[in-house]
Protein backbone atom coordinates (compact mmCIF):
# COMPACT_ATOMS: atom_id res chain seq x y z
CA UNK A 1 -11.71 -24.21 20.12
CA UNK A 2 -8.29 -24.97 18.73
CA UNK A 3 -7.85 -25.09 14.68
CA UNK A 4 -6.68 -28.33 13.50
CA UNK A 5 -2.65 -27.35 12.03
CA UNK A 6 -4.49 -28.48 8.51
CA UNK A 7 -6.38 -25.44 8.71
CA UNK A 8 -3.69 -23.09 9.56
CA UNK A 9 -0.90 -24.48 6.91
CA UNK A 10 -2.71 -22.39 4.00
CA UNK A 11 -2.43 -19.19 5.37
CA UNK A 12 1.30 -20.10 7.38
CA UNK A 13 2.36 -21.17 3.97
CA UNK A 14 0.90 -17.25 2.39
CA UNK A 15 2.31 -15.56 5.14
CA UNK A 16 5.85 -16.88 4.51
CA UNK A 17 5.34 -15.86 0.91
CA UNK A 18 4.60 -12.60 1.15
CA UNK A 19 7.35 -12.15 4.11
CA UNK A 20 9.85 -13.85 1.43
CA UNK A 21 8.70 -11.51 -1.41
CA UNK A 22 8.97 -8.37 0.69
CA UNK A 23 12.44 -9.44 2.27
CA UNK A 24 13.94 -10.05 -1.12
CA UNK A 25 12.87 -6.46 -1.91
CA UNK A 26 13.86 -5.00 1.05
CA UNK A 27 17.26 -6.53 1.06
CA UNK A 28 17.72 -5.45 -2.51
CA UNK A 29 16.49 -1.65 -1.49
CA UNK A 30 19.53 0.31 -0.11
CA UNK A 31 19.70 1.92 3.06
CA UNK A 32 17.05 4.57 2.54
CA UNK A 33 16.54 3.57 -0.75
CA UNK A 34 12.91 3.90 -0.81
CA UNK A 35 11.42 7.95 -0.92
CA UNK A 36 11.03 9.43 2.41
CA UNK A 37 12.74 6.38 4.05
CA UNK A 38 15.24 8.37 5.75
CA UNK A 39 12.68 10.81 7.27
CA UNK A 40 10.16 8.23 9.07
CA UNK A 41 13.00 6.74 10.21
CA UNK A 42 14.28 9.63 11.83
CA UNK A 43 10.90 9.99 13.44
CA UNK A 44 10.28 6.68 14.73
CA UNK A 45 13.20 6.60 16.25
CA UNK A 46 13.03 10.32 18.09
CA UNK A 47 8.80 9.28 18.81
CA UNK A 48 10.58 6.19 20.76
CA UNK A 49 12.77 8.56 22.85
CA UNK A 50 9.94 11.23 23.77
CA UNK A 51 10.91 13.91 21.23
CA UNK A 52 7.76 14.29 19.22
CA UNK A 53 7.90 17.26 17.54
CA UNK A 54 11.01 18.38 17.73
CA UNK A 55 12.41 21.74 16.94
CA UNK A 56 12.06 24.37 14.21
CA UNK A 57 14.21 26.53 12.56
CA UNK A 58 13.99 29.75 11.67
CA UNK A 59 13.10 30.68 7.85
CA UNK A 60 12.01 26.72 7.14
CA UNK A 61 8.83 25.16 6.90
CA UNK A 62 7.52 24.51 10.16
CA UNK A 63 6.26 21.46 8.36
CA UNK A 64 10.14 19.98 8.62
CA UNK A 65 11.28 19.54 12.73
CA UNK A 66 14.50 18.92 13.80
CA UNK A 67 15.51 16.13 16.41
CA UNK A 68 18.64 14.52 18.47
CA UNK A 69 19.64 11.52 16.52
CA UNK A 70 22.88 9.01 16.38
CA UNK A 71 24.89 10.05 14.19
CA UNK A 72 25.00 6.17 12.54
CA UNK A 73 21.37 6.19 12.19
CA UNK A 74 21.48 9.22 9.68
CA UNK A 75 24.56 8.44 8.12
CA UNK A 76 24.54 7.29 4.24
CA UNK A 77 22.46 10.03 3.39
CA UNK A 78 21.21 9.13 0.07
CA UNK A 79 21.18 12.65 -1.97
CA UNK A 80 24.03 11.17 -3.74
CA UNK A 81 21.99 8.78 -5.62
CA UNK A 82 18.09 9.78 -4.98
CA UNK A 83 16.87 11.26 -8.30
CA UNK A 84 20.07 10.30 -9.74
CA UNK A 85 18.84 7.37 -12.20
CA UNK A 86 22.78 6.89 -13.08
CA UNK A 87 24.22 7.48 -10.23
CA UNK A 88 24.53 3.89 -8.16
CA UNK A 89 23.75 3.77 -4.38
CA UNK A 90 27.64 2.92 -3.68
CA UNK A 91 28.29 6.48 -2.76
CA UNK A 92 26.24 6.20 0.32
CA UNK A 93 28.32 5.30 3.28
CA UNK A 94 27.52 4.99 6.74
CA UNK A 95 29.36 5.44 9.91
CA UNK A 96 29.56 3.52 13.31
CA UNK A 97 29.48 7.09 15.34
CA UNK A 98 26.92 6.80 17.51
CA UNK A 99 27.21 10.40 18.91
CA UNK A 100 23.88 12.72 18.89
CA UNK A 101 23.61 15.17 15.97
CA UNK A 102 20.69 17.44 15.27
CA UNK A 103 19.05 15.96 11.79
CA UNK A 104 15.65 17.14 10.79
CA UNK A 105 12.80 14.99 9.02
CA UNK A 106 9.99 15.87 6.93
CA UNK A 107 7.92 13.34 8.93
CA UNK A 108 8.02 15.64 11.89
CA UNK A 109 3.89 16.52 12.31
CA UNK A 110 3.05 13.00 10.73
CA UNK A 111 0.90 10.76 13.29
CA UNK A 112 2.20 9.63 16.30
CA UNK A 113 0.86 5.70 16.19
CA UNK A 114 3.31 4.10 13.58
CA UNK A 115 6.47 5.89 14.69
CA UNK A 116 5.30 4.97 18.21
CA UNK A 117 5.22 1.11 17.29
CA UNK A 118 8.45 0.48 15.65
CA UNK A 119 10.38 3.09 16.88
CA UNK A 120 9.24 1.77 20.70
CA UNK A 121 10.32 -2.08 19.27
CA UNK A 122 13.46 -1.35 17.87
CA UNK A 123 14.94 0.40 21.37
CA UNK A 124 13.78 -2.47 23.00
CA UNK A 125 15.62 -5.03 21.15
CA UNK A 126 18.33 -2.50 21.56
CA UNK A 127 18.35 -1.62 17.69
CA UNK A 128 17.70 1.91 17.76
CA UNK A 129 20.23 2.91 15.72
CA UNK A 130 19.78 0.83 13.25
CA UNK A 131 17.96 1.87 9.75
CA UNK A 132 17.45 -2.28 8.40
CA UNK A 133 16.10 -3.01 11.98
CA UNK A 134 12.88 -0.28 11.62
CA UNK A 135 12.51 -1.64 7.82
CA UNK A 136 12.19 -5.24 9.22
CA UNK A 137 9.81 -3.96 12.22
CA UNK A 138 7.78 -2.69 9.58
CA UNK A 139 8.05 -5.38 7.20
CA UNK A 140 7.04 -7.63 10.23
CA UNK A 141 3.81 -5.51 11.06
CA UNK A 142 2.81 -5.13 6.43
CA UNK A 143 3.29 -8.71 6.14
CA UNK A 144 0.57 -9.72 8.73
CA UNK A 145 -2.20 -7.25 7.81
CA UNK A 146 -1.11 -8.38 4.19
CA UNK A 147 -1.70 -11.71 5.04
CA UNK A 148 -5.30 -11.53 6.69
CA UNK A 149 -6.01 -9.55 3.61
CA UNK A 150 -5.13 -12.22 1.30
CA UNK A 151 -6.56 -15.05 3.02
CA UNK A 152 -9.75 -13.49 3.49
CA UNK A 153 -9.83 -12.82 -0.44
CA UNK A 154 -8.90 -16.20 -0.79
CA UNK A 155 -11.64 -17.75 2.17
CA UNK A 156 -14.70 -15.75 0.37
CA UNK A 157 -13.46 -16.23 -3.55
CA UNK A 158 -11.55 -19.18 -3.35
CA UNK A 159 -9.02 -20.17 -6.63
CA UNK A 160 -10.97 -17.10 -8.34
CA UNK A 161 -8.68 -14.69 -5.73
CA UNK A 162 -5.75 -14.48 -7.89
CA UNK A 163 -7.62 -11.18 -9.10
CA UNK A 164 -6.42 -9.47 -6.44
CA UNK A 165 -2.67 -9.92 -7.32
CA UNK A 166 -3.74 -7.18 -9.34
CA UNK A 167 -3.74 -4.82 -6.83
CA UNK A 168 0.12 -6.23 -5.66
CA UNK A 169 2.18 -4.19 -8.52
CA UNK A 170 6.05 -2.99 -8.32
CA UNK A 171 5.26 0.60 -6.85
CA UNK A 172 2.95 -1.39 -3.86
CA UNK A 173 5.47 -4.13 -3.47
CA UNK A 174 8.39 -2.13 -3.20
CA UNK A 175 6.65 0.36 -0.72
CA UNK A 176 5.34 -2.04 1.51
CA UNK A 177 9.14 -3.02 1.90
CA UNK A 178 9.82 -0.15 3.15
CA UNK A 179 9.83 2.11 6.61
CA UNK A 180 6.91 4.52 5.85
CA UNK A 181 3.12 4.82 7.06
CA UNK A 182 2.18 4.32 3.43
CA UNK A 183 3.00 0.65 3.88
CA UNK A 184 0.37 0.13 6.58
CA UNK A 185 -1.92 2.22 4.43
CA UNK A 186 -1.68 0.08 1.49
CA UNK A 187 -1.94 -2.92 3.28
CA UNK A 188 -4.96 -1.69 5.57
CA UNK A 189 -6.85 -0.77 2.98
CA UNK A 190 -6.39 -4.34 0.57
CA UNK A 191 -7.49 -5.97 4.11
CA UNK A 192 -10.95 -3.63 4.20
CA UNK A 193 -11.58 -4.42 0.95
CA UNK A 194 -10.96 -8.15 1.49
CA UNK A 195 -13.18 -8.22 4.85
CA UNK A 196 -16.45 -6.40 2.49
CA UNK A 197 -16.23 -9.11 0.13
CA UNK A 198 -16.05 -11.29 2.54
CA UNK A 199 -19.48 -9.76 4.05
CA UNK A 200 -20.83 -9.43 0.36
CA UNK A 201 -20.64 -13.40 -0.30
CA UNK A 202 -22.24 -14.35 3.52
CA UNK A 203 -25.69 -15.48 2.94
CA UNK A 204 -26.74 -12.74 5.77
CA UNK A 205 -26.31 -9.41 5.78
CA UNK A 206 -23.55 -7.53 8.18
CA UNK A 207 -24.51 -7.22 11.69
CA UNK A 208 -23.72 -4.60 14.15
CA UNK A 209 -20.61 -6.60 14.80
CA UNK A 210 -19.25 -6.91 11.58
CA UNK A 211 -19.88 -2.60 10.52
CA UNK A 212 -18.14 -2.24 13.99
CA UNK A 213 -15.00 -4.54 12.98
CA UNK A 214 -14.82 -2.35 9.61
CA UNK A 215 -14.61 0.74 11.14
CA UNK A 216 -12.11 -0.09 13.50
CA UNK A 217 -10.05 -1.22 10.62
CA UNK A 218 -10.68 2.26 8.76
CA UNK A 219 -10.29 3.96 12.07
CA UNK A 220 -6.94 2.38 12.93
CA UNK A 221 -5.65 3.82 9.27
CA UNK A 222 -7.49 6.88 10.14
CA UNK A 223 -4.62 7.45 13.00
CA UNK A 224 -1.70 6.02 11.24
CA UNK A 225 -2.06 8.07 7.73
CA UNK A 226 -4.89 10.56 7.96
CA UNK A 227 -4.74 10.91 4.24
CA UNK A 228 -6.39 7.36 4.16
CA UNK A 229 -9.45 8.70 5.13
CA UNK A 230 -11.42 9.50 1.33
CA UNK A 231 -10.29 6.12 0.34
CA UNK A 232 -12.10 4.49 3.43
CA UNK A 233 -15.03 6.67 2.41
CA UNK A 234 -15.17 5.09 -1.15
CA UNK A 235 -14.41 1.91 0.38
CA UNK A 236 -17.77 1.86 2.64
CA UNK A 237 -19.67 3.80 -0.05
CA UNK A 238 -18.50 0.82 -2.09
CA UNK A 239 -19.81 -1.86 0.48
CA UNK A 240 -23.09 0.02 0.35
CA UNK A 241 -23.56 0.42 -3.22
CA UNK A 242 -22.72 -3.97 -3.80
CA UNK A 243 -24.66 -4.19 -0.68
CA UNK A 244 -27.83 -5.23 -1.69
CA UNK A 245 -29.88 -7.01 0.91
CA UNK A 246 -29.53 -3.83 3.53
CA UNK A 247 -33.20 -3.17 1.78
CA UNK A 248 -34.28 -6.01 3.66
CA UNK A 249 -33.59 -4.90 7.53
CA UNK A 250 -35.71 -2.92 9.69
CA UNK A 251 -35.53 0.97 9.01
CA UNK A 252 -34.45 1.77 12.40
CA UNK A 253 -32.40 -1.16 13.26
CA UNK A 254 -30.52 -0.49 10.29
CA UNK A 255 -29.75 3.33 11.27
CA UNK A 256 -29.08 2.33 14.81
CA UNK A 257 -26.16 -0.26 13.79
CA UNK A 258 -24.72 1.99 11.05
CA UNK A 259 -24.63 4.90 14.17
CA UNK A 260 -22.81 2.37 16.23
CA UNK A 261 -20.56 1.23 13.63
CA UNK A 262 -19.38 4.93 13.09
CA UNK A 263 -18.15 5.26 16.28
CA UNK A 264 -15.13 4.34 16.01
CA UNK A 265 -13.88 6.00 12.79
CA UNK A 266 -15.75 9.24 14.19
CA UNK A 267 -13.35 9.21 17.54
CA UNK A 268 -10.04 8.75 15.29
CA UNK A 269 -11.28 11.57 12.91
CA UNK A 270 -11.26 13.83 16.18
CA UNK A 271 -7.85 12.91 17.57
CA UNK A 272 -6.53 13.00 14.14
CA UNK A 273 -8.07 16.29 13.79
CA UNK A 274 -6.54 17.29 17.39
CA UNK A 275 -3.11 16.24 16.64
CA UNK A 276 -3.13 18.01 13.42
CA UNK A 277 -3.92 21.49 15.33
CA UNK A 278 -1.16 20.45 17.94
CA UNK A 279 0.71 19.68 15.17
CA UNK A 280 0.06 22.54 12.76
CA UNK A 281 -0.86 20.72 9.68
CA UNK A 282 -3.00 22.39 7.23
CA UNK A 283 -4.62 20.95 4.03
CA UNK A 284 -1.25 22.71 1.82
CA UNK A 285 1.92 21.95 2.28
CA UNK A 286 3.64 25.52 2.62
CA UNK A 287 7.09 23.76 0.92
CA UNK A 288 5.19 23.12 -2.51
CA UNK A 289 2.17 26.13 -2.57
CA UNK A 290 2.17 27.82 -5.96
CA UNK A 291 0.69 31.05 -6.38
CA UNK A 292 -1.17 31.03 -9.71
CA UNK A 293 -4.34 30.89 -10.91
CA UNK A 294 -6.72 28.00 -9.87
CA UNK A 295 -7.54 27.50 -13.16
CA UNK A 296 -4.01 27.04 -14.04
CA UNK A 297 -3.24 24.94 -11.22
CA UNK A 298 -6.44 22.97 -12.05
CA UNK A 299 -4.86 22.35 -15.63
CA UNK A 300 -1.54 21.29 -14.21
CA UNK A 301 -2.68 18.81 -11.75
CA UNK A 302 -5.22 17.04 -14.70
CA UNK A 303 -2.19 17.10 -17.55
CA UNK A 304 -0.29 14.86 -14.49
CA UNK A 305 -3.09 12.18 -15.23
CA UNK A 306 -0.69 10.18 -17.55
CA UNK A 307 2.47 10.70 -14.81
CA UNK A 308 0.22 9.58 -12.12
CA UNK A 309 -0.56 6.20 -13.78
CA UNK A 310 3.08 5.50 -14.32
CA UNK A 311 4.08 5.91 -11.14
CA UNK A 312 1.33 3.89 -9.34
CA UNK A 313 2.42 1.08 -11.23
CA UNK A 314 5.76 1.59 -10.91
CA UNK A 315 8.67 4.44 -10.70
CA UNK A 316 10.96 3.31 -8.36
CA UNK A 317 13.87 4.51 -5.91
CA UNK A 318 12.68 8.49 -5.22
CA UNK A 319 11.02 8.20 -8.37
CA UNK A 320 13.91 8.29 -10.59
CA UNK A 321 13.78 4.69 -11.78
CA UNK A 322 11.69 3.87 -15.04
CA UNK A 323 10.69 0.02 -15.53
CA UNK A 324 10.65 -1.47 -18.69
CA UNK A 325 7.79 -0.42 -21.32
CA UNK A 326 6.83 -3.82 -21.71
CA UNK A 327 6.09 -4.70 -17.94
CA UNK A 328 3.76 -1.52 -18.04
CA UNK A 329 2.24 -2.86 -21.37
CA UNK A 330 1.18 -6.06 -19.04
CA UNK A 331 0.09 -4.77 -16.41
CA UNK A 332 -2.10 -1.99 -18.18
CA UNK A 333 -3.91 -5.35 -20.02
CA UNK A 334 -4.03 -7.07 -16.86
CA UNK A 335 -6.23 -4.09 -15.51
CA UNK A 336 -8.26 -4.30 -18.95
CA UNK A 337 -8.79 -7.37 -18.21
CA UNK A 338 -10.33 -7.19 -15.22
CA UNK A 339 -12.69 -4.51 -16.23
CA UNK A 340 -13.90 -6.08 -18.90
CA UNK A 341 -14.88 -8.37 -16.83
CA UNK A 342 -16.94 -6.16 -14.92
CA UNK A 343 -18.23 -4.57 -18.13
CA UNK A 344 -19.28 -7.75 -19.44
CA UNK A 345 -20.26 -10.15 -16.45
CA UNK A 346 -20.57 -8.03 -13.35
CA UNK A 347 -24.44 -6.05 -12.74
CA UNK A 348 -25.18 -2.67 -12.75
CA UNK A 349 -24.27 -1.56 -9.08
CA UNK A 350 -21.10 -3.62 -9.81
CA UNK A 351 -20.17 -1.63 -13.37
CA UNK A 352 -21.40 1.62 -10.79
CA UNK A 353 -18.34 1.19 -8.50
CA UNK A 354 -16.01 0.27 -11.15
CA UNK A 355 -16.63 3.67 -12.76
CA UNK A 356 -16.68 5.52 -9.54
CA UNK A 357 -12.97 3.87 -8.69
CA UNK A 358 -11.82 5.57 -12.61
CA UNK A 359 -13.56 8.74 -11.89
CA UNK A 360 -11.75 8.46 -8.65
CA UNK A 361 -8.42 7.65 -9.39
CA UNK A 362 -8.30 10.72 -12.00
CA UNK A 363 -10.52 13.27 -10.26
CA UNK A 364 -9.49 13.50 -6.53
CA UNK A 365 -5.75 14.22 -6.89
CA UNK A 366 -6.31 16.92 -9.55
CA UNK A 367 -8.69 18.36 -6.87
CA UNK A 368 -6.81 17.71 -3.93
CA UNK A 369 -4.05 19.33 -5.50
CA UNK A 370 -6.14 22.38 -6.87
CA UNK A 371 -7.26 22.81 -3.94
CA UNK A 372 -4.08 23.00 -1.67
CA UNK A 373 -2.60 24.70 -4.46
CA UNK A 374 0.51 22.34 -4.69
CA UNK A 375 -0.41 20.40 -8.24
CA UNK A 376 3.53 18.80 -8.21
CA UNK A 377 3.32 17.08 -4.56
CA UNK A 378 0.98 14.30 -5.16
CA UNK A 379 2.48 11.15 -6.06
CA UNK A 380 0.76 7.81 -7.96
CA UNK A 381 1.69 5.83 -5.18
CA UNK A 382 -1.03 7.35 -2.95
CA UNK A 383 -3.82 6.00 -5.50
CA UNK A 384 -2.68 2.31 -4.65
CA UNK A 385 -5.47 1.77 -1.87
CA UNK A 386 -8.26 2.28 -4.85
CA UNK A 387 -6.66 -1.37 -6.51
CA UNK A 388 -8.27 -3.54 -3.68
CA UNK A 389 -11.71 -2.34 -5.08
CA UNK A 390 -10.95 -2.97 -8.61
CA UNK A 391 -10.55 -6.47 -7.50
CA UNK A 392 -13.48 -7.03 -5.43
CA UNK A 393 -15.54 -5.58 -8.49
CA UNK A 394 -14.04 -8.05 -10.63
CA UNK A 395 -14.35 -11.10 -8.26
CA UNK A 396 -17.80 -10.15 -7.65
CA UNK A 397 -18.31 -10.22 -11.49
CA UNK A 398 -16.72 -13.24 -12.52
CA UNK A 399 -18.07 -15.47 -9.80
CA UNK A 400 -21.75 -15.13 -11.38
CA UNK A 401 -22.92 -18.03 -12.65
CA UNK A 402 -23.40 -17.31 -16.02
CA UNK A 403 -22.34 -18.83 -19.48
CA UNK A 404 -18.86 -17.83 -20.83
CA UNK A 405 -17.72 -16.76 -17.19
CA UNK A 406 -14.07 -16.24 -17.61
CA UNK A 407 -13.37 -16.78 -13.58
CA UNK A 408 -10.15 -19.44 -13.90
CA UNK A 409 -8.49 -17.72 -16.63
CA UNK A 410 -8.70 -14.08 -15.50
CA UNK A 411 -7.46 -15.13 -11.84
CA UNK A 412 -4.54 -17.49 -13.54
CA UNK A 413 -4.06 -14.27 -15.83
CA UNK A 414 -3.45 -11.91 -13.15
CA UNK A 415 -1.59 -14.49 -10.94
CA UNK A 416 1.33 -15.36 -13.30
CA UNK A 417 1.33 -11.50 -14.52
CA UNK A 418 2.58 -11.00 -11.02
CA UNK A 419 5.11 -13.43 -11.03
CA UNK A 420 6.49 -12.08 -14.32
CA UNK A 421 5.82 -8.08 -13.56
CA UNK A 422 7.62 -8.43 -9.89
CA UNK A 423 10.51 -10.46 -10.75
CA UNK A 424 11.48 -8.08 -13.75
CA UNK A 425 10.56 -5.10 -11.54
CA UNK A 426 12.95 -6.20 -9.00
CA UNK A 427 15.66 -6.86 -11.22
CA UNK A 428 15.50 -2.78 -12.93
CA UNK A 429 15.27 -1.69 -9.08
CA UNK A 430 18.61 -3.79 -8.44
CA UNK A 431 20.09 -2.31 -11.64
CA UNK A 432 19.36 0.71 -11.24
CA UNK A 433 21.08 0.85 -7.29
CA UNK A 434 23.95 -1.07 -7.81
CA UNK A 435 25.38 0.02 -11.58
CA UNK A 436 22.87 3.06 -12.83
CA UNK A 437 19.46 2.54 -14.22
CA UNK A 438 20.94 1.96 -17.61
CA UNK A 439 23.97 0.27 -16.53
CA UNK A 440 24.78 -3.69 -17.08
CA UNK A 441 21.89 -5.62 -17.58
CA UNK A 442 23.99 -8.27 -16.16
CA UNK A 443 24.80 -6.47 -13.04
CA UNK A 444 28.67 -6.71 -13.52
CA UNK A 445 31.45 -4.66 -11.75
CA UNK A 446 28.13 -3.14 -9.64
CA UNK A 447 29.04 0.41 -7.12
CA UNK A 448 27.25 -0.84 -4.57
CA UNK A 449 25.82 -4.71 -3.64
CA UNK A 450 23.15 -5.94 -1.53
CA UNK A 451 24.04 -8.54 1.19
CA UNK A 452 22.80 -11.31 -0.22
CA UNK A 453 23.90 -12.19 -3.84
CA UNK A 454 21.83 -10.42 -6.37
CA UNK A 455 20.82 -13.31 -8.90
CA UNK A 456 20.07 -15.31 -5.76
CA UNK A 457 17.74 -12.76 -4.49
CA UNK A 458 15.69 -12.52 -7.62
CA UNK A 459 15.56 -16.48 -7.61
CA UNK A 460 14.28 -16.93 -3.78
CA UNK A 461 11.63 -13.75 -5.36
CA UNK A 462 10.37 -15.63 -8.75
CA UNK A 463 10.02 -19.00 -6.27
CA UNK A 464 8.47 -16.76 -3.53
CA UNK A 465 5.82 -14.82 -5.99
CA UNK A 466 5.55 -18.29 -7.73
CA UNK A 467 4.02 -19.63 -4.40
CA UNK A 468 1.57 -17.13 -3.76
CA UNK A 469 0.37 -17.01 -6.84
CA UNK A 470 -0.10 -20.87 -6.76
CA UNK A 471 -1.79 -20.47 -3.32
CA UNK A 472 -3.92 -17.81 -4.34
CA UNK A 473 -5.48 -19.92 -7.32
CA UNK A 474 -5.52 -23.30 -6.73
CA UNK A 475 -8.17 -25.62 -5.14
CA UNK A 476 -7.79 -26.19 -1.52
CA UNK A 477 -8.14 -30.13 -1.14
CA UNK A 478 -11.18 -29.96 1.35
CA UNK A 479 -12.41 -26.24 1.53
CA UNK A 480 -15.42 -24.94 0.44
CA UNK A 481 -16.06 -21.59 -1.26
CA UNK A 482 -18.37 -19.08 -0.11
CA UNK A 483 -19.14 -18.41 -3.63
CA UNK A 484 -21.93 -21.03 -3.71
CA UNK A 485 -23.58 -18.37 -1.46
CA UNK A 486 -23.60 -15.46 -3.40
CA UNK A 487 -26.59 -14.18 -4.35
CA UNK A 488 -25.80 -11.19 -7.03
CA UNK A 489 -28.83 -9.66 -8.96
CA UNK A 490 -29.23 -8.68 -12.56
């Protein structure tokens, strides 16, 4: 059955939102601007021309492979600028050679299946050598998964789903417009989230069917960032814990559609597991293992709590670019909000997960890190997937019916906090490339300049960001809410 073009101009008109937001970031983000850019890029392209390992050399981490590269792709190196908060992106230069060079990446014995995708669709639009044409690829891909992630929100939780704006700060934003697995990650995991609320606020309970579709979202991360695989674990142990009905099915029935369901995530734990013996990848990585005490490494990785905060909401370039104190300050009470909420409105499996997301967010990268013995490598970035679930606590909390429910003004809250956070977010991030991180606030007599006027950029951003908040909390003129069905119990 065809959809009427009324029902498909909401989530057209979200789409081009988040496609404008992320282009104005990506077009303000010099060429490998973003950490690690230069690396996956480097892979995706040699994955696309059957190198996918490449070479080692002798004395370095087998970890880092080597590979036959144009010289144009790798040119503009950015070690000129990357850590260098003062130090503008204008030094970075590239060239038009197109000769083959030996260049190694760090990215080597990552997965095959994202490299695969945009390095395979840039050679065949004959843009293989071309840094901004894998960033757009991957852009292309974010934005879509993004999207569904969004509109499903929105479908289940209506003009209560600016909550999950939340969970789209500076250090997500500015990742997902960039080339690196992480994107996907980020994105694949605020879609899971999205599709178990959209299960929790069905009058029935998930079928076979629907476990099946969730695992083949968590598998599909599973084989583009293995790394994503405890956060699709708290994810489902999250659906089951909100899940409340499941008491209600058949015993066996129940067992025999969860065994199903598995399927697929057990199958991509295997070949993940198969191309990380091929590939030689071990839980440490051999480039940051200290040898000390694992009580002292224990400390270390804990005292990084604080660090780890900062930069999951926001340390930009290779992690050398501080935002204002005041943006933090904003989005630290927009967080507060939202768990008051849950402290306040949601029930006790709801304040359960909540807690378990904290406990979460501090506990398993001090003990990942303890145990590979590498307390300095992990970054706050990789705790982004865990802000999906804060919103889907908070939108299951506020969309009780009770007395005093603060529903419209948390969501408006957290919408036009994103406006404000990403548009002065994007502004330091343009600072700090083209005239130093504490350089002219104005942006005047800049080292290096994006292609399209700067000012202009971060206008087409405040009216993009504008948009989607205004899509994601206003009434659609003939939808109906799923939130009528909700059934939640004390």
């Amino acid at each position: 059955m065809r959809l009427p073009w009324r029902e498909l101009r909401w989530p057209a008109a979200l789409f081009a939102s988040v496609l404008t937001v992320l282009l104005t970031w990506a077009i303000a983000t010099p060429r490998y601007g973003a950490p690690d850019e230069l690396a996956h890029t480097v892979k995706a392209y040699a994955t696309a021309h059957g190198q996918l390992l490449g070479s080692t050399t002798p004395g370095v981490s087998t970890l880092i492979r080597r590979y036959d590269v144009p010289q144009r792709l790798v040119s503009a190196e950015p070690w000129c600028f990357a850590s260098l908060p003062e130090a503008n992106a204008g030094c970075a230069i590239p060239t038009e050679d197109r000769t083959l060079i030996s260049y190694e990446s760090s990215a080597a014995t990552y997965p095959v299946p994202y490299y695969a995708v945009i390095g395979t669709a840039a050679r065949v639009i004959g843009e293989s050598d071309s840094a901004r044409t894998y960033r757009l690829i991957s852009i292309g891909i974010t934005t879509i998964v993004v999207t569904a992630g969004l509109w499903i929100f929105r479908k289940s939780f209506g003009r209560q789903s600016g909550v999950v704006l939340l969970a789209c700060n500076p250090m997500a934003v500015f990742i997902l417009a960039s080339t690196n697995p992480a994107a996907l990650e980020i994105a694949g995991m605020l879609l899971l989230w999205a599709f178990f609320g959209r299960l929790l606020t069905r009058e029935r309970h998930a079928g076979r069917t629907d476990l099946l579709v969730a695992s083949t979202i968590g598998a599909v991360l599973i084989l583009i960032r293995p790394v994503a695989l405890p956060w699709i674990a708290i994810a489902f142990a999250g659906y089951f814990v909100l899940e409340w009905r499941s008491s209600t099915v058949a015993g066996r029935d129940r067992f025999r559609d969860l065994s199903v369901a598995a399927i697929p995530i057990a199958l991509s734990i295997v070949a993940a597991s198969l191309w990380s013996r091929v590939a030689g990848v071990g839980l440490s990585d051999d480039k940051y293992v200290i040898e000390a005490p694992t009580v002292d490494i224990g400390r270390v990785a804990i005292g990084r709590t604080a660090l780890l905060l900062r930069q999951g909401f926001g340390t930009l370039g290779w992690l050398d670019t501080q935002l204002p104190t005041g943006i933090y300050g904003l989005w630290i009470a927009v967080v507060v909000c939202a768990a008051s909420a849950v402290i306040f409105f949601g029930d006790r499996r709801t304040k359960l997960l909540t807690l378990g997301l904290v406990v979460c967010w501090i506990a398993y990268p001090a003990v990942f890190a303890t145990l590979a013995r590498t307390p300095a490598v992990w970054q706050g970035r990789y705790n982004l997937p865990l802000l999906g679930g804060l919103a889907l606590c908070t939108l299951i909390s506020i969309t009780k019916d009770q007395p005093g429910n603060p529903a419209p003004q948390v969501a408006r809250i957290c919408a036009i906090s994103f406006v404000i956070i990403n548009v002065v977010a994007l502004h330091q991030s343009l600072r700090r490339f083209m005239v130093g991180a504490s350089g002219d606030i104005l942006l005047r007599s800049p080292g290096w300049r994006p292609r399209l006027d700067p000012w202009f950029l971060m206008v087409l951003n405040l009216v993009a960001a504008s948009a989607l908040a205004m899509l994601m909390v206003r009434e659609r003129p003939s939808a109906t809410s799923d939130i009528d069905a909700m059934v939640v119990p004390p």
